[in-house]
C-alpha atoms as a PDB file:
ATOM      1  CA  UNK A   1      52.599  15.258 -14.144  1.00  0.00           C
ATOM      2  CA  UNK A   2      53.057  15.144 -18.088  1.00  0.00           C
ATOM      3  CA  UNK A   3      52.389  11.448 -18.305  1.00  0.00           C
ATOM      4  CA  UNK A   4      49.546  11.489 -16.596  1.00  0.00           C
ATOM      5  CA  UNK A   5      47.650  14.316 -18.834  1.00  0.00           C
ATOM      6  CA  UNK A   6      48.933  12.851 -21.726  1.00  0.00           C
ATOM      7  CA  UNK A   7      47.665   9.732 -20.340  1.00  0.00           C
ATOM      8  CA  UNK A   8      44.364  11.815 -19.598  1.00  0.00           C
ATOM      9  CA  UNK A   9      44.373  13.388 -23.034  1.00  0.00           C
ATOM     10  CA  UNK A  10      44.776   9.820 -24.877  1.00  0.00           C
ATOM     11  CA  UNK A  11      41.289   8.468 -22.548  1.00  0.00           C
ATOM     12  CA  UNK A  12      40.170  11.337 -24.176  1.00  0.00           C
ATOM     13  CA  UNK A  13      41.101  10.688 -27.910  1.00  0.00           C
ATOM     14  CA  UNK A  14      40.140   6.997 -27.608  1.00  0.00           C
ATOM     15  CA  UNK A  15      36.553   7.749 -26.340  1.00  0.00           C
ATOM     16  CA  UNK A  16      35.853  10.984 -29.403  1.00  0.00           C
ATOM     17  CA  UNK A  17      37.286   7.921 -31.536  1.00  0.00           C
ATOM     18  CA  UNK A  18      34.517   5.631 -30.560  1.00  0.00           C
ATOM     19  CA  UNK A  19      31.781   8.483 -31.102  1.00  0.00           C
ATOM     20  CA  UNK A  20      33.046   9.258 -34.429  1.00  0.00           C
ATOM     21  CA  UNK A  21      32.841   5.599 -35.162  1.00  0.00           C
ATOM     22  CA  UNK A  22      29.907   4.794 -34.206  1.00  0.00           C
ATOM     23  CA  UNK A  23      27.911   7.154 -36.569  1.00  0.00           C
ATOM     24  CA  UNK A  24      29.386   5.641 -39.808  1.00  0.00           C
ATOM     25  CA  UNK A  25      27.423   3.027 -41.444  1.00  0.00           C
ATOM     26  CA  UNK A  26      30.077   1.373 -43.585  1.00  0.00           C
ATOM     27  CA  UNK A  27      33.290   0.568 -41.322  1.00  0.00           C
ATOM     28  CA  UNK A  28      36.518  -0.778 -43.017  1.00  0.00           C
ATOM     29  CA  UNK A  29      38.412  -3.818 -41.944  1.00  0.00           C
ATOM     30  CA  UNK A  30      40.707  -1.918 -39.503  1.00  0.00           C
ATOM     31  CA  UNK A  31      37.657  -0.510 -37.730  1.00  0.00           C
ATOM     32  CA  UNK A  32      35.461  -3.234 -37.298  1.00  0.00           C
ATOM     33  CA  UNK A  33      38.419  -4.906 -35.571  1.00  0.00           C
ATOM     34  CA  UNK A  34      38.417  -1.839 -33.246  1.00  0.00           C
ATOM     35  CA  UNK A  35      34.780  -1.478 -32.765  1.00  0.00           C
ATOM     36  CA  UNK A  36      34.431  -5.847 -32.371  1.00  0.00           C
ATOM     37  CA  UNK A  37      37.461  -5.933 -30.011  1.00  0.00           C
ATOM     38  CA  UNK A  38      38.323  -8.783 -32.485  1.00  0.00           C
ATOM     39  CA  UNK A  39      42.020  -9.225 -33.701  1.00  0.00           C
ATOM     40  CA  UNK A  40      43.291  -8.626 -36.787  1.00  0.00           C
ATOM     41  CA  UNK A  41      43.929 -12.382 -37.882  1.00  0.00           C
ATOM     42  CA  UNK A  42      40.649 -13.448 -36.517  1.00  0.00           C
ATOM     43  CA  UNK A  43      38.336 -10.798 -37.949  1.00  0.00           C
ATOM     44  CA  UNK A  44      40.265 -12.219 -41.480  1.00  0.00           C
ATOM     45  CA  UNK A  45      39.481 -15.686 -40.766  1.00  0.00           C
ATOM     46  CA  UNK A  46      35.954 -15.077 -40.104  1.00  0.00           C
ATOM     47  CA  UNK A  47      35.496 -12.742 -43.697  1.00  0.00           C
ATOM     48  CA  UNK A  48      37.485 -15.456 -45.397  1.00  0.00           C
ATOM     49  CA  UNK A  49      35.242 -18.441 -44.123  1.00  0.00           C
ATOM     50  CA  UNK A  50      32.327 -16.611 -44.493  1.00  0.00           C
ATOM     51  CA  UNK A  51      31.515 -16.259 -40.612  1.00  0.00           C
ATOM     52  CA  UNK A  52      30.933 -12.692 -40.956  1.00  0.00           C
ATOM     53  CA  UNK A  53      29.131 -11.032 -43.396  1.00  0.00           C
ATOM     54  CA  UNK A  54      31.512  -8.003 -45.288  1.00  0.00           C
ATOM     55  CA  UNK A  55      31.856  -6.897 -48.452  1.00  0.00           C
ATOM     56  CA  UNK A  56      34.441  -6.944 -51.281  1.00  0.00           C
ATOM     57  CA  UNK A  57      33.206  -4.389 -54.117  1.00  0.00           C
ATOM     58  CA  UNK A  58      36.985  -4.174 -55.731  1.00  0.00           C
ATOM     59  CA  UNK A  59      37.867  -7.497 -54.859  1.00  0.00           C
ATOM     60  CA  UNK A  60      40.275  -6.299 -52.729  1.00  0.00           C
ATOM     61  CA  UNK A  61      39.514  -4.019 -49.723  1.00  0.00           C
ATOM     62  CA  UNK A  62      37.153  -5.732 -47.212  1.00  0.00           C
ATOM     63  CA  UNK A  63      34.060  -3.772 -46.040  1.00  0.00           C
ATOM     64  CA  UNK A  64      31.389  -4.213 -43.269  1.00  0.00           C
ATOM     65  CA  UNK A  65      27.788  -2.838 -42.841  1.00  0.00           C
ATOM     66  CA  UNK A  66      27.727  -1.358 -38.888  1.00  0.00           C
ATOM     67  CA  UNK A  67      24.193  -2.376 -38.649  1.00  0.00           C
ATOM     68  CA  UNK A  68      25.157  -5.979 -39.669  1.00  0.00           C
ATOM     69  CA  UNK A  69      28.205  -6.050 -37.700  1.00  0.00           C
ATOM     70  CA  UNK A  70      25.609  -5.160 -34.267  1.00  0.00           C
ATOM     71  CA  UNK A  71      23.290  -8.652 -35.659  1.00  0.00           C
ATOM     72  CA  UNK A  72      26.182 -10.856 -35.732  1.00  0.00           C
ATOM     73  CA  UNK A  73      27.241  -9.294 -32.336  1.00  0.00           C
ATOM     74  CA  UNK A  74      23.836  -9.810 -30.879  1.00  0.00           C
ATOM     75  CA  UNK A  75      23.527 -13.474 -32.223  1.00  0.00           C
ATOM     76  CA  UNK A  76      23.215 -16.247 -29.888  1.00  0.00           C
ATOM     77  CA  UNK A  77      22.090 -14.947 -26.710  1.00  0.00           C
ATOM     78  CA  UNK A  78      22.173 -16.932 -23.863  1.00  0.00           C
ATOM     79  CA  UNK A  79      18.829 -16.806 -21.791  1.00  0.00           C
ATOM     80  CA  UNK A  80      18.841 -15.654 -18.042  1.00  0.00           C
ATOM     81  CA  UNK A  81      18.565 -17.934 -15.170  1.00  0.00           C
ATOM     82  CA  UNK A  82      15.030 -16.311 -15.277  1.00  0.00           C
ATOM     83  CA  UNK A  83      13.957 -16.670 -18.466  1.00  0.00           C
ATOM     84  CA  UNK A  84      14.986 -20.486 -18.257  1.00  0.00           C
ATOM     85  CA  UNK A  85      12.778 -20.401 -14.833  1.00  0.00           C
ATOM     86  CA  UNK A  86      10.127 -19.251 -16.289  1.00  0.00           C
ATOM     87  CA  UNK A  87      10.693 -21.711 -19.501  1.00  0.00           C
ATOM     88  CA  UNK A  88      10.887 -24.691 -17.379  1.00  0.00           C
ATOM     89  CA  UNK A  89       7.679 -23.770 -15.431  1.00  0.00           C
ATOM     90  CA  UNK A  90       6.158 -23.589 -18.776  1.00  0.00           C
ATOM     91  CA  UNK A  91       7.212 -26.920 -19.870  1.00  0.00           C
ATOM     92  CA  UNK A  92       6.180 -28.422 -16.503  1.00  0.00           C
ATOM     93  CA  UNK A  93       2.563 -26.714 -16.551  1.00  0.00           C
ATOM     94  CA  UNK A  94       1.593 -27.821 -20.155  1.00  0.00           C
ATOM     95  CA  UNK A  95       3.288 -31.588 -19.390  1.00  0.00           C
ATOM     96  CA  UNK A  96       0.832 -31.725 -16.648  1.00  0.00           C
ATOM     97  CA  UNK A  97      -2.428 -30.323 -18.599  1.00  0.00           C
ATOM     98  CA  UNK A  98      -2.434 -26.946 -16.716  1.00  0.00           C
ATOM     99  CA  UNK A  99      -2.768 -28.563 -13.556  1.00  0.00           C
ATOM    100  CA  UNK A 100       0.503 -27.368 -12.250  1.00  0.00           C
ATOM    101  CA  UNK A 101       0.793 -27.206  -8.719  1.00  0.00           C
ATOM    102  CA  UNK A 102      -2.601 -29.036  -8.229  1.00  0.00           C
ATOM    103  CA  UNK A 103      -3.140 -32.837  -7.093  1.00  0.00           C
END
């Protein structure tokens, strides 16, 4: 019975930890791995390589801009099976002069 609300009481913890986090702007190294669900030695690879963008204002402590953090989450999206439908129907109709489904 202890385990399990200290088990309840951690959910708990974790998900006021997320809140909190999410309404700072300026996230340090440590968090952004939280809040990417990126590990420690890949988050460093990507700031050393330049595949994320962070910031170094003492040269040594690593810093990241939430806002920017949510872009480089959001880049690359990959189109829905609808959105390529409708793409492809597109293509087809101007290919044809507008005479799509016409003979």
């Amino acid at each position: 019975m202890i385990d399990y609300k200290l088990s309840k009481i951690d959910e708990r913890l974790s998900k006021i930890e997320i809140k909190l986090l999410s309404q700072k702007t300026v996230l340090t190294f440590d968090e952004v791995a939280d809040y990417t669900g990126l590990s420690k030695s890949y988050l460093y690879k990507l700031t050393s390589s330049g595949g994320i963008p962070c910031y170094k204002p003492n040269g040594k402590h690593i810093y990241f801009n939430k806002q920017e953090i949510d872009q480089w989450l959001l880049q690359n999206r990959k189109a829905t099976n609808r959105e390529i439908d409708n793409q492809a129907t597109t293509i087809v109709t101007l290919k044809n002069g507008g005479t799509h489904g016409k003979v």
